[in-house]
Every structure is written in C-alpha cells, then in structure tokens.
N, C-alpha and C. Protein backbone atom coordinates (compact mmCIF):
# COMPACT_ATOMS: atom_id res chain seq x y z
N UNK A 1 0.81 -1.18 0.00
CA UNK A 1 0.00 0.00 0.00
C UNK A 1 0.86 1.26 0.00
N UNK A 2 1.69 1.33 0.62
CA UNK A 2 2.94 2.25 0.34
C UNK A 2 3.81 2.48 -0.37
N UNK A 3 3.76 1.69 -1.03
CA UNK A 3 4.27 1.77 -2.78
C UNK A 3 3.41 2.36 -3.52
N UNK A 4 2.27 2.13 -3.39
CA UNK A 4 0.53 2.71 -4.61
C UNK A 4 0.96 3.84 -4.15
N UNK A 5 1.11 4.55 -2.59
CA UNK A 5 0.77 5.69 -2.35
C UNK A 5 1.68 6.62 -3.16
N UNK A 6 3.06 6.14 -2.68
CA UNK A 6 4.43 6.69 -3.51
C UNK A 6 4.13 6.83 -5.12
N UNK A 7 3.81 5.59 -5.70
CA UNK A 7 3.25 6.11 -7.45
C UNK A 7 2.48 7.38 -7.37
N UNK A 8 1.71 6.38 -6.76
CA UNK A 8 0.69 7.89 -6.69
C UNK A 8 0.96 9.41 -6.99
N UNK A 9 1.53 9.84 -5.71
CA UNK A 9 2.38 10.80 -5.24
C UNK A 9 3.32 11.27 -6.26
N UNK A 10 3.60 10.60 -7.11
CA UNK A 10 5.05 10.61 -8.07
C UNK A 10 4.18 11.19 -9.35
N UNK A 11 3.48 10.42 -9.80
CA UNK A 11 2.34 10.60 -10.87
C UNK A 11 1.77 11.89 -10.81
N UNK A 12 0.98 12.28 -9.99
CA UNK A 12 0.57 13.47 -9.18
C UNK A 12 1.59 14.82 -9.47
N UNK A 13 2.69 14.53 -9.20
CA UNK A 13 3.77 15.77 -9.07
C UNK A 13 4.09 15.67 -10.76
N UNK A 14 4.51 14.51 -11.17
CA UNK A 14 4.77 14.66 -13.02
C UNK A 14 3.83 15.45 -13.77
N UNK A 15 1.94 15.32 -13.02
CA UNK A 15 1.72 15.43 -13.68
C UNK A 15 1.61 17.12 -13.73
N UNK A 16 1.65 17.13 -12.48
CA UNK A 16 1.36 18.84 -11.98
C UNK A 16 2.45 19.52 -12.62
N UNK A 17 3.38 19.32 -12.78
CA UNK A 17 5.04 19.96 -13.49
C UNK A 17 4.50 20.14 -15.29
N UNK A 18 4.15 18.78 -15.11
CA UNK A 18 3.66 18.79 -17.05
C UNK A 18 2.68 20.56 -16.85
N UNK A 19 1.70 20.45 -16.46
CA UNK A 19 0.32 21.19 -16.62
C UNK A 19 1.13 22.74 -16.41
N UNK A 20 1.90 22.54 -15.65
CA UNK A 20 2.53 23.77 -15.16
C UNK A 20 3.08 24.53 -16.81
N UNK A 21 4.39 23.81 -16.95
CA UNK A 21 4.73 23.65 -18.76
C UNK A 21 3.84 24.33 -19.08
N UNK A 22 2.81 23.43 -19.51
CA UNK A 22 1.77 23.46 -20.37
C UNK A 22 0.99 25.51 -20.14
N UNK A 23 1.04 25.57 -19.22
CA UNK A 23 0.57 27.17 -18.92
C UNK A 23 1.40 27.73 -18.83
N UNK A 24 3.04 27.69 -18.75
CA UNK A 24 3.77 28.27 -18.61
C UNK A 24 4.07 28.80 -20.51
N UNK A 25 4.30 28.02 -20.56
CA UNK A 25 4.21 28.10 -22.48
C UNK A 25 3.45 27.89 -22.95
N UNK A 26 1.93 28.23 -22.54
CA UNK A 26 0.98 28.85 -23.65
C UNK A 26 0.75 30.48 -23.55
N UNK A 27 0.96 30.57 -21.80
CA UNK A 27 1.00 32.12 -21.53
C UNK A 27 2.29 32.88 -22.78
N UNK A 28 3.75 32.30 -22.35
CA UNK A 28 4.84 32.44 -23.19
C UNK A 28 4.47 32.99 -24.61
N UNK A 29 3.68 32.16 -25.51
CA UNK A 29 2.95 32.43 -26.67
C UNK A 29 2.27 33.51 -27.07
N UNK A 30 0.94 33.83 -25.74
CA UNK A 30 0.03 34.56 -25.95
C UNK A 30 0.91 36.20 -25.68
N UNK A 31 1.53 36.06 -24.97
CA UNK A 31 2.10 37.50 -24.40
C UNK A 31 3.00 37.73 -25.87
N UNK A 32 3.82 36.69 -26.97
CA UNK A 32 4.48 36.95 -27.70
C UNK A 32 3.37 37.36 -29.06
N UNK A 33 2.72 36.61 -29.19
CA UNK A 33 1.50 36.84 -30.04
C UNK A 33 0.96 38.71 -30.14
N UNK A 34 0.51 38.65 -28.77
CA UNK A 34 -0.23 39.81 -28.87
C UNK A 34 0.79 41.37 -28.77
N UNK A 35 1.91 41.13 -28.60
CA UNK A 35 2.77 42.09 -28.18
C UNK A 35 3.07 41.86 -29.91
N UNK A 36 3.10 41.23 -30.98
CA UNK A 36 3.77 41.15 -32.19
C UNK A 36 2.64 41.91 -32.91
N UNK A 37 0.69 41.12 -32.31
CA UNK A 37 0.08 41.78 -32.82
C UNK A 37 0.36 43.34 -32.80
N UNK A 38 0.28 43.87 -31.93
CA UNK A 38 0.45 45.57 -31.56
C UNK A 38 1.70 46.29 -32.10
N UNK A 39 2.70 45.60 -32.08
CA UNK A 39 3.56 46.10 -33.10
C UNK A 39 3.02 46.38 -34.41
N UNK A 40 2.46 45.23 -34.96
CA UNK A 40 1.87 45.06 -36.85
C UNK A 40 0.89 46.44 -36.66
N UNK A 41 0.23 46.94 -35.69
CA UNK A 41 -1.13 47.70 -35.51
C UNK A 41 -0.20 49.09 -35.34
N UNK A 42 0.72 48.65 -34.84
CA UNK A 42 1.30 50.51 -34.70
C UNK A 42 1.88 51.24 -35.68
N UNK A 43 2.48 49.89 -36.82
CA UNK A 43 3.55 50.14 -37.88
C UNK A 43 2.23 50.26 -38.94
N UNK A 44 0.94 49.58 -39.13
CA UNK A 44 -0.12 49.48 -39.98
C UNK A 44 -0.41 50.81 -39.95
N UNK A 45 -0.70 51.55 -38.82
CA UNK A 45 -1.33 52.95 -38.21
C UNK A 45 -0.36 54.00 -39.11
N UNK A 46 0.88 54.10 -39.00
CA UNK A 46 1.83 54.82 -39.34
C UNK A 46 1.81 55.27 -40.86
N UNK A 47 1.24 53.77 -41.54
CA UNK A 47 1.32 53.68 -42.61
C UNK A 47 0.02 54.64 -43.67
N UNK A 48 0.35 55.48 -44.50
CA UNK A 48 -1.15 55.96 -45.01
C UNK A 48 -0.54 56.64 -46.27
N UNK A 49 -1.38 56.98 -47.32
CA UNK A 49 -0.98 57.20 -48.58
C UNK A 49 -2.32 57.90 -48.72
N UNK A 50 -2.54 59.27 -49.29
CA UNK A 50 -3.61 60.13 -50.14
C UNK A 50 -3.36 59.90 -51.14
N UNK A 51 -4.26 59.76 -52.00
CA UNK A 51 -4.73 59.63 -53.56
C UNK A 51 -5.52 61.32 -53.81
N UNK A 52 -5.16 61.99 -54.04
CA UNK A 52 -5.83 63.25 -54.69
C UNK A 52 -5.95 63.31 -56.09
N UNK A 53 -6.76 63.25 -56.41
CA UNK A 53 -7.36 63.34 -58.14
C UNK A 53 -6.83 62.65 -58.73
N UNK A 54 -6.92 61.34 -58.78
CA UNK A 54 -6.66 60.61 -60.24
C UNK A 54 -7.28 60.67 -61.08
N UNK A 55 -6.82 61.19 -62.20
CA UNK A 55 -7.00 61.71 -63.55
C UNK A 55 -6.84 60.64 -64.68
N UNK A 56 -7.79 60.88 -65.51
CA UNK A 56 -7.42 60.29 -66.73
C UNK A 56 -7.32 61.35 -68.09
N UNK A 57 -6.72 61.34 -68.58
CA UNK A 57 -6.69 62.67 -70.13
C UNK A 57 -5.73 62.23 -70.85
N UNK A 58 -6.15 61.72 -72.58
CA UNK A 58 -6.21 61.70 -73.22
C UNK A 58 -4.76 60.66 -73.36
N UNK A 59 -5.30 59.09 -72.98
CA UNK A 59 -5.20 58.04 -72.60
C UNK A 59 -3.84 58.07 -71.39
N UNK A 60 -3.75 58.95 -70.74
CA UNK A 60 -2.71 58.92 -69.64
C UNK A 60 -3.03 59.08 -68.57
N UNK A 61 -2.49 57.79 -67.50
CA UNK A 61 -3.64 57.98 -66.29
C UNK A 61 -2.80 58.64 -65.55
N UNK A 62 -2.83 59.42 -64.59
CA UNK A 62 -2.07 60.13 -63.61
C UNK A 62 -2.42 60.30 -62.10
N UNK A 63 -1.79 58.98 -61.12
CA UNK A 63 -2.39 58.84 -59.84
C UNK A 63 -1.09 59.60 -59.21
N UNK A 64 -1.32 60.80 -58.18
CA UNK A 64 -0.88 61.52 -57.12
C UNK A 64 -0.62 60.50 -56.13
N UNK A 65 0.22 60.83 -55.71
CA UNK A 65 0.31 59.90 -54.54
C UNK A 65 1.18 60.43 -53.27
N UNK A 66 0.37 60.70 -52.45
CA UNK A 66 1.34 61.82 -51.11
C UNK A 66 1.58 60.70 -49.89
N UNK A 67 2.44 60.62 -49.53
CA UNK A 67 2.77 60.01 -48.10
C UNK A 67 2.76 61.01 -47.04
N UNK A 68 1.55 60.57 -45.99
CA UNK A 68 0.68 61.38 -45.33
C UNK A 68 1.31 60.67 -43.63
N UNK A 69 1.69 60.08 -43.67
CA UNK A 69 1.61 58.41 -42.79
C UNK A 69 3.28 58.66 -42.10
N UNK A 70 3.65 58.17 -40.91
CA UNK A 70 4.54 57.97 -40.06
C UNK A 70 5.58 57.01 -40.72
N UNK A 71 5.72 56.74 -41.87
CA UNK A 71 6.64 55.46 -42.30
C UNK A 71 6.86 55.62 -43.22
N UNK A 72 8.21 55.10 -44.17
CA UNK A 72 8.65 55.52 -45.37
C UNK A 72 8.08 54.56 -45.88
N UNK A 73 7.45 54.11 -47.10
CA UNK A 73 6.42 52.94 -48.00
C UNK A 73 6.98 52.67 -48.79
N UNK A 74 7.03 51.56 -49.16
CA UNK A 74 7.23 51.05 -50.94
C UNK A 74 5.58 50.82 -51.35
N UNK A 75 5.96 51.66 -52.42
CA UNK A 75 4.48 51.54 -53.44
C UNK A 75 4.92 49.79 -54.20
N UNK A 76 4.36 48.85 -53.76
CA UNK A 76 4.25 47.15 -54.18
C UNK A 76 3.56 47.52 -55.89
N UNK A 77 2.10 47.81 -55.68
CA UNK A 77 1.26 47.38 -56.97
C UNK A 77 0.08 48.72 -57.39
N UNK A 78 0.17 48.97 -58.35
CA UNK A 78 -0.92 49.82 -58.98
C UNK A 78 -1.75 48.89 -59.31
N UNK A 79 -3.26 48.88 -59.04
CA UNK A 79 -3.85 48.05 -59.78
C UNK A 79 -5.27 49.29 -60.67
N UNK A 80 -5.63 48.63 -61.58
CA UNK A 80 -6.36 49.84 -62.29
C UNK A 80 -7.59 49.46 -62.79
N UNK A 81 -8.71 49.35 -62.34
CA UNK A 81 -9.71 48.71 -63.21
C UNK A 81 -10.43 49.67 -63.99
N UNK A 82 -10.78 48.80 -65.34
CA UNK A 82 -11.17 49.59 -66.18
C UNK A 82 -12.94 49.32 -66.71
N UNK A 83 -13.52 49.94 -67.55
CA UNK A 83 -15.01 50.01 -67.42
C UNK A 83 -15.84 48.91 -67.69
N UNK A 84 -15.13 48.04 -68.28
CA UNK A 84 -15.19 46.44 -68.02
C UNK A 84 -15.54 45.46 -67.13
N UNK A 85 -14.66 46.15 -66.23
CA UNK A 85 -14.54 45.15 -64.72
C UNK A 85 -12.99 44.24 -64.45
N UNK A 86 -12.64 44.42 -65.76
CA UNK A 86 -11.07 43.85 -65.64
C UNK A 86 -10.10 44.70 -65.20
N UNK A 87 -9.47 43.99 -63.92
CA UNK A 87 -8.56 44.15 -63.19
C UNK A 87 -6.76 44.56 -63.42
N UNK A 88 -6.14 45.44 -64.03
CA UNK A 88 -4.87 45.37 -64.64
C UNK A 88 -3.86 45.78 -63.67
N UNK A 89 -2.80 45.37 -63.42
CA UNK A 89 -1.53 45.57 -62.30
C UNK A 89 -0.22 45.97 -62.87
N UNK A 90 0.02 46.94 -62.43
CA UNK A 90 1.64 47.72 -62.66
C UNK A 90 2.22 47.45 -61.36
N UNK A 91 3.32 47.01 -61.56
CA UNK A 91 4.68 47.24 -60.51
C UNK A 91 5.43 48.85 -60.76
N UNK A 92 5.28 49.36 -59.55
CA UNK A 92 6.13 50.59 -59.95
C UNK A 92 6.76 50.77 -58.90
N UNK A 93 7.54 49.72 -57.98
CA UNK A 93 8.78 50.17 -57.36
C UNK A 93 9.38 51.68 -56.92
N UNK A 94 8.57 52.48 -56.14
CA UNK A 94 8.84 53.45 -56.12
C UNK A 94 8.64 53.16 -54.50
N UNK A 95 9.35 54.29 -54.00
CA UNK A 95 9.92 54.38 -52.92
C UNK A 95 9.21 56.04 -52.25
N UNK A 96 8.02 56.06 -51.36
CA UNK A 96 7.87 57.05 -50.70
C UNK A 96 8.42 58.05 -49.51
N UNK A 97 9.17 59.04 -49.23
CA UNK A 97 9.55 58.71 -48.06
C UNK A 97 8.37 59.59 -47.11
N UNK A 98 8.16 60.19 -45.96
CA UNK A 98 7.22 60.55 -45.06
C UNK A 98 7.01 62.33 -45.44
N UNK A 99 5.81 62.35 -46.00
CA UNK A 99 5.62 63.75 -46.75
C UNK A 99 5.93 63.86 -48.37
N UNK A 100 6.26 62.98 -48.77
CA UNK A 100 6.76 63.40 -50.30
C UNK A 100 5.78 62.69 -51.20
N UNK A 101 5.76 63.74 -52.37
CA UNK A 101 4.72 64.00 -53.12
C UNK A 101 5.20 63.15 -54.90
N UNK A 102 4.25 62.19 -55.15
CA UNK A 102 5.05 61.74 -56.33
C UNK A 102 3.80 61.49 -57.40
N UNK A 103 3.65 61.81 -58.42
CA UNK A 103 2.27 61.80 -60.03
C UNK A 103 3.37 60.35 -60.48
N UNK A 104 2.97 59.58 -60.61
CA UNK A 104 2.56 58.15 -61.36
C UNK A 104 2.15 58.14 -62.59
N UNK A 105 2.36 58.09 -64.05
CA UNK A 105 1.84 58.16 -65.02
C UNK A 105 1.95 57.07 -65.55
N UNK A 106 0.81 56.32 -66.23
CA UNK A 106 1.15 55.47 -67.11
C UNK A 106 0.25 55.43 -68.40
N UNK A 107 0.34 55.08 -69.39
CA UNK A 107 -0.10 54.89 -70.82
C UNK A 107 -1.38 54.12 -70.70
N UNK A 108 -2.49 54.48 -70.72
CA UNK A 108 -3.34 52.88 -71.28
C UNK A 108 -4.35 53.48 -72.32
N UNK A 109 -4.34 51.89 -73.01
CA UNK A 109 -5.37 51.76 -74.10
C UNK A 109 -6.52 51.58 -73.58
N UNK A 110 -7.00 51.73 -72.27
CA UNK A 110 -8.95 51.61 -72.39
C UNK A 110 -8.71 52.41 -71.22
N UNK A 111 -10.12 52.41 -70.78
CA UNK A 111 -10.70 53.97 -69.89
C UNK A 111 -10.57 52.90 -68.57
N UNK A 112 -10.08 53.58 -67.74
CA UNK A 112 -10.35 53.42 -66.31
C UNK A 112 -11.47 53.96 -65.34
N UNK A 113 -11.54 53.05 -64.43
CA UNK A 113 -12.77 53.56 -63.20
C UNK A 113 -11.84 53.84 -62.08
N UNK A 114 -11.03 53.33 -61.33
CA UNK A 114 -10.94 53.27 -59.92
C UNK A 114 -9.45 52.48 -60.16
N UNK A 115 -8.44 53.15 -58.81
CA UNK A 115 -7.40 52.79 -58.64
C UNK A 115 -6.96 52.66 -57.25
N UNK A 116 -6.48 51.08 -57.05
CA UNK A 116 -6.14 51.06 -55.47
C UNK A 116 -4.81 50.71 -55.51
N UNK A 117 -3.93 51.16 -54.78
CA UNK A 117 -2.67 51.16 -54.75
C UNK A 117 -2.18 50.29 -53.31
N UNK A 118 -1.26 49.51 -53.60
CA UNK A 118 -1.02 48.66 -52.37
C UNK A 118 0.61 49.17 -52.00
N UNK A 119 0.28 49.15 -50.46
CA UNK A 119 1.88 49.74 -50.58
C UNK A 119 2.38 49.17 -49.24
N UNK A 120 3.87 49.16 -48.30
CA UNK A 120 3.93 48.42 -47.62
C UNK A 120 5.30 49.29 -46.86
N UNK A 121 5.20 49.28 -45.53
CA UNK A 121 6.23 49.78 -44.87
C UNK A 121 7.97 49.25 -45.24
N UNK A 122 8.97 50.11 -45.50
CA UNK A 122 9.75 49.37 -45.95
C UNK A 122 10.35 48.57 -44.83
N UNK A 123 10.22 49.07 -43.63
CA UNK A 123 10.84 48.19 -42.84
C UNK A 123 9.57 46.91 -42.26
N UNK A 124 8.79 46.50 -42.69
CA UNK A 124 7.77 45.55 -42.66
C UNK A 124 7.36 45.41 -43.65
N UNK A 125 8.15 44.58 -44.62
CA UNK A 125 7.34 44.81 -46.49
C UNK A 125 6.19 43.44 -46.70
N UNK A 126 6.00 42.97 -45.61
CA UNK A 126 4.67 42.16 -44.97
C UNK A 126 3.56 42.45 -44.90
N UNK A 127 3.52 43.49 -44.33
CA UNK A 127 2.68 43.97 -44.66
C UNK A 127 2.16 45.09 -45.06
N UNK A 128 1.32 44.93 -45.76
CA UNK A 128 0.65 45.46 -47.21
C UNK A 128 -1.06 46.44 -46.55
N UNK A 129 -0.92 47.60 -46.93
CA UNK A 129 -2.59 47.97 -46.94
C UNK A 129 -2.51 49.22 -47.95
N UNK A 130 -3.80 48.74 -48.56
CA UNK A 130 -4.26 49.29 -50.01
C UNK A 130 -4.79 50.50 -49.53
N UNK A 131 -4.90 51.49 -50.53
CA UNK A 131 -5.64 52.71 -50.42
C UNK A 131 -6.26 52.46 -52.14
N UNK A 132 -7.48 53.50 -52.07
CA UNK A 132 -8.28 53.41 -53.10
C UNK A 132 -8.71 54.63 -53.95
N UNK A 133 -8.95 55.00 -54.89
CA UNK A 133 -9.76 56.13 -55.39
C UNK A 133 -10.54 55.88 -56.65
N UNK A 134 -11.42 56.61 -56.95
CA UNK A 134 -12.09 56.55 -58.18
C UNK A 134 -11.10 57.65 -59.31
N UNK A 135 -11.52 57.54 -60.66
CA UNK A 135 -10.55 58.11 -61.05
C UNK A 135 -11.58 59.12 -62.54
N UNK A 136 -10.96 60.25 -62.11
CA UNK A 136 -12.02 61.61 -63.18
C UNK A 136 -11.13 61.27 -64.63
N UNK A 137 -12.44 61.22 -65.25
CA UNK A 137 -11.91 61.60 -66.41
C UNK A 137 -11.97 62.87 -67.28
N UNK A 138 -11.15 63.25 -67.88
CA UNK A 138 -11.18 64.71 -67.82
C UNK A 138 -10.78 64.42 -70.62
N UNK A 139 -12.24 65.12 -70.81
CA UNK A 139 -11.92 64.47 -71.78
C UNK A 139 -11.33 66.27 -73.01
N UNK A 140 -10.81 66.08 -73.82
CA UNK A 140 -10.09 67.03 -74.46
C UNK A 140 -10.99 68.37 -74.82
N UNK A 141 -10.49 69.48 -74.64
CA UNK A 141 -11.52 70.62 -75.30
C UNK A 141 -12.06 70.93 -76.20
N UNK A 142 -13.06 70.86 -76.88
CA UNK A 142 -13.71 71.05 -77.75
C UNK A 142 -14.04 72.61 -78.46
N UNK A 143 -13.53 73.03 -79.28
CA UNK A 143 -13.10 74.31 -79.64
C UNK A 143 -15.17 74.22 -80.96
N UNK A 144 -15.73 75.13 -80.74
CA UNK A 144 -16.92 75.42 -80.53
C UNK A 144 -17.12 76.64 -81.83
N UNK A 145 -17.59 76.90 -82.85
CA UNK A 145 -17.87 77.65 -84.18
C UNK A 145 -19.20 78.26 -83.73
N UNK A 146 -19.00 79.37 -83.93
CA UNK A 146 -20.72 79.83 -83.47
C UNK A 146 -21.23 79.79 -84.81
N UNK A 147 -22.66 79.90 -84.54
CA UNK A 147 -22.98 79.91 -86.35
C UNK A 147 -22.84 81.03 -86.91
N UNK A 148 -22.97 82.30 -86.16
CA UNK A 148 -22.84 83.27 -86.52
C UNK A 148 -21.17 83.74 -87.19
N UNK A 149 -20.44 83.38 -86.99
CA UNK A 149 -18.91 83.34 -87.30
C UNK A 149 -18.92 82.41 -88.83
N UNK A 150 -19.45 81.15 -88.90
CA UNK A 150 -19.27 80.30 -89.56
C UNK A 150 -20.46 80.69 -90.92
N UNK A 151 -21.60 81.07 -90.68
CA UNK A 151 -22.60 81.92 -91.76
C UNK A 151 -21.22 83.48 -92.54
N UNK A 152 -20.95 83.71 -91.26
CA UNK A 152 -20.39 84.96 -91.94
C UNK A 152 -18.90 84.90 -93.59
N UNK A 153 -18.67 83.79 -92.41
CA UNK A 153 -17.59 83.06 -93.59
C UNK A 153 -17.66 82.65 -94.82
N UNK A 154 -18.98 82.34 -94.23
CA UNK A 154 -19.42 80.70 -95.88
C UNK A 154 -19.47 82.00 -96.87
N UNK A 155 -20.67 83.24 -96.38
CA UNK A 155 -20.59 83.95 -97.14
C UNK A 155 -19.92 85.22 -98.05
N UNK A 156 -18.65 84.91 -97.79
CA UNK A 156 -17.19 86.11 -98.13
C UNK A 156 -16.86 84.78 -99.06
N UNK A 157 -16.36 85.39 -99.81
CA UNK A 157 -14.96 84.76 -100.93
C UNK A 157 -15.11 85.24 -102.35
C-alpha cells in the first residue's frame, strides 16, 4: 500500500510539473503573439498614402500619390480597373519617403474607373494595406464655331 501511495504521489507531481509547462508556455505564446500583434497595428497605423485626383486625359492615367503616414512605403502594386470590370496591375517600385509627393503616369489603351494602390512599410514589407480612389476623367476641349462666325464666312470669298 505504500508503494501505490508513492506512485501515486510521483504521478501526481509529473503530472502537476507537465500542466505547469503546459501554462507556462501557452501564456509564453500569448504574451508573444499579442505584443507582435500591436507592433503590426502601430507600424499598420503609421502607414497611409492620399490619392488626390486621379485623372485620366487623353489616354494617360495620372495617380498623385502623397505620403501622409509615419513610415517611409514602398508603393508594391498599382492596380487599375477599367469600365469592363477587368482588373490590370503595374509594378512601380517606387519608394515614398514621409511627406513626399510623387504623379505616377502610365499609358493605357482603355478607360479606367478606380485605382487602389497597395503599398507596404519598408521596414515591414509584410505587410501590405491598399488605399483606393475613383478616377475623373477629364476628356479634351472642344473648340466650338458659333454659327454666326461660320454663316459669316461661308458667305465672303
């Protein structure tokens, strides 16, 4: 009977040491977890990009792009959809730093709606958050004949 008790006893303490572990390194985890979360949330926060007037005229799109935000960005992806619904992506490797002001131009053959730009802290190029805009189109001037000008003409020669 004093042997059972001793297992016992022995079993008991293994198992209490295990469980201990077991909360000792899940706490370990959670405190590393959520302290990594709040980092990602402070460096995410920092991060911000204005889109002011994206333009389209006379097939050249032209997205502004101001770094407004606590962090220097890499602009990752232009993406550009057009009146279709199809989705088109430029890499433009450009480099924001905190306050600086940069126009984006690129060439396209069909009309655009809306442009979201994904961009990513350079020192966390993990992560990624998009900004968005719709995009004006602005179409060429139309130089206008009154009739009165154009009667007067027909009739001289």
């Amino acid at each position: 009977m004093a042997l059972a008790d001793l297992v016992l006893e022995g079993l008991t303490l293994v198992l209490a040491v295990a469980l201990g572990l077991v909360l000792i390194s899940g706490l370990a985890y959670l405190t590393i977890t959520v302290s990594t979360a709040n980092n990602a949330r402070l460096v995410y926060a920092g991060t911000y990009i204005y889109l002011p007037g994206t333009t389209y005229i006379n097939g050249t799109l032209y997205v502004p792009m101001y770094n407004i935000g606590y962090q220097q960005v890499w602009v990752r992806y232009i993406y550009v959809m057009d009146s279709h619904g199809s989705l088109h992506r430029y890499a433009s490797n450009l480099v924001l730093g905190v306050n600086q002001y940069y126009v984006y131009a690129v060439n396209l053959d069909y009309e655009p709606t809306s442009v979201t730009v994904l961009v990513a802290p350079i020192n966390y190029p993990k992560l990624i958050k998009e900004f968005s805009a719709n995009v004006s189109l602005v179409s060429p001037p139309i130089t206008l004949v009154s009739q009165a000008q154009s009667a007067g003409t027909a009739g001289k020669g």
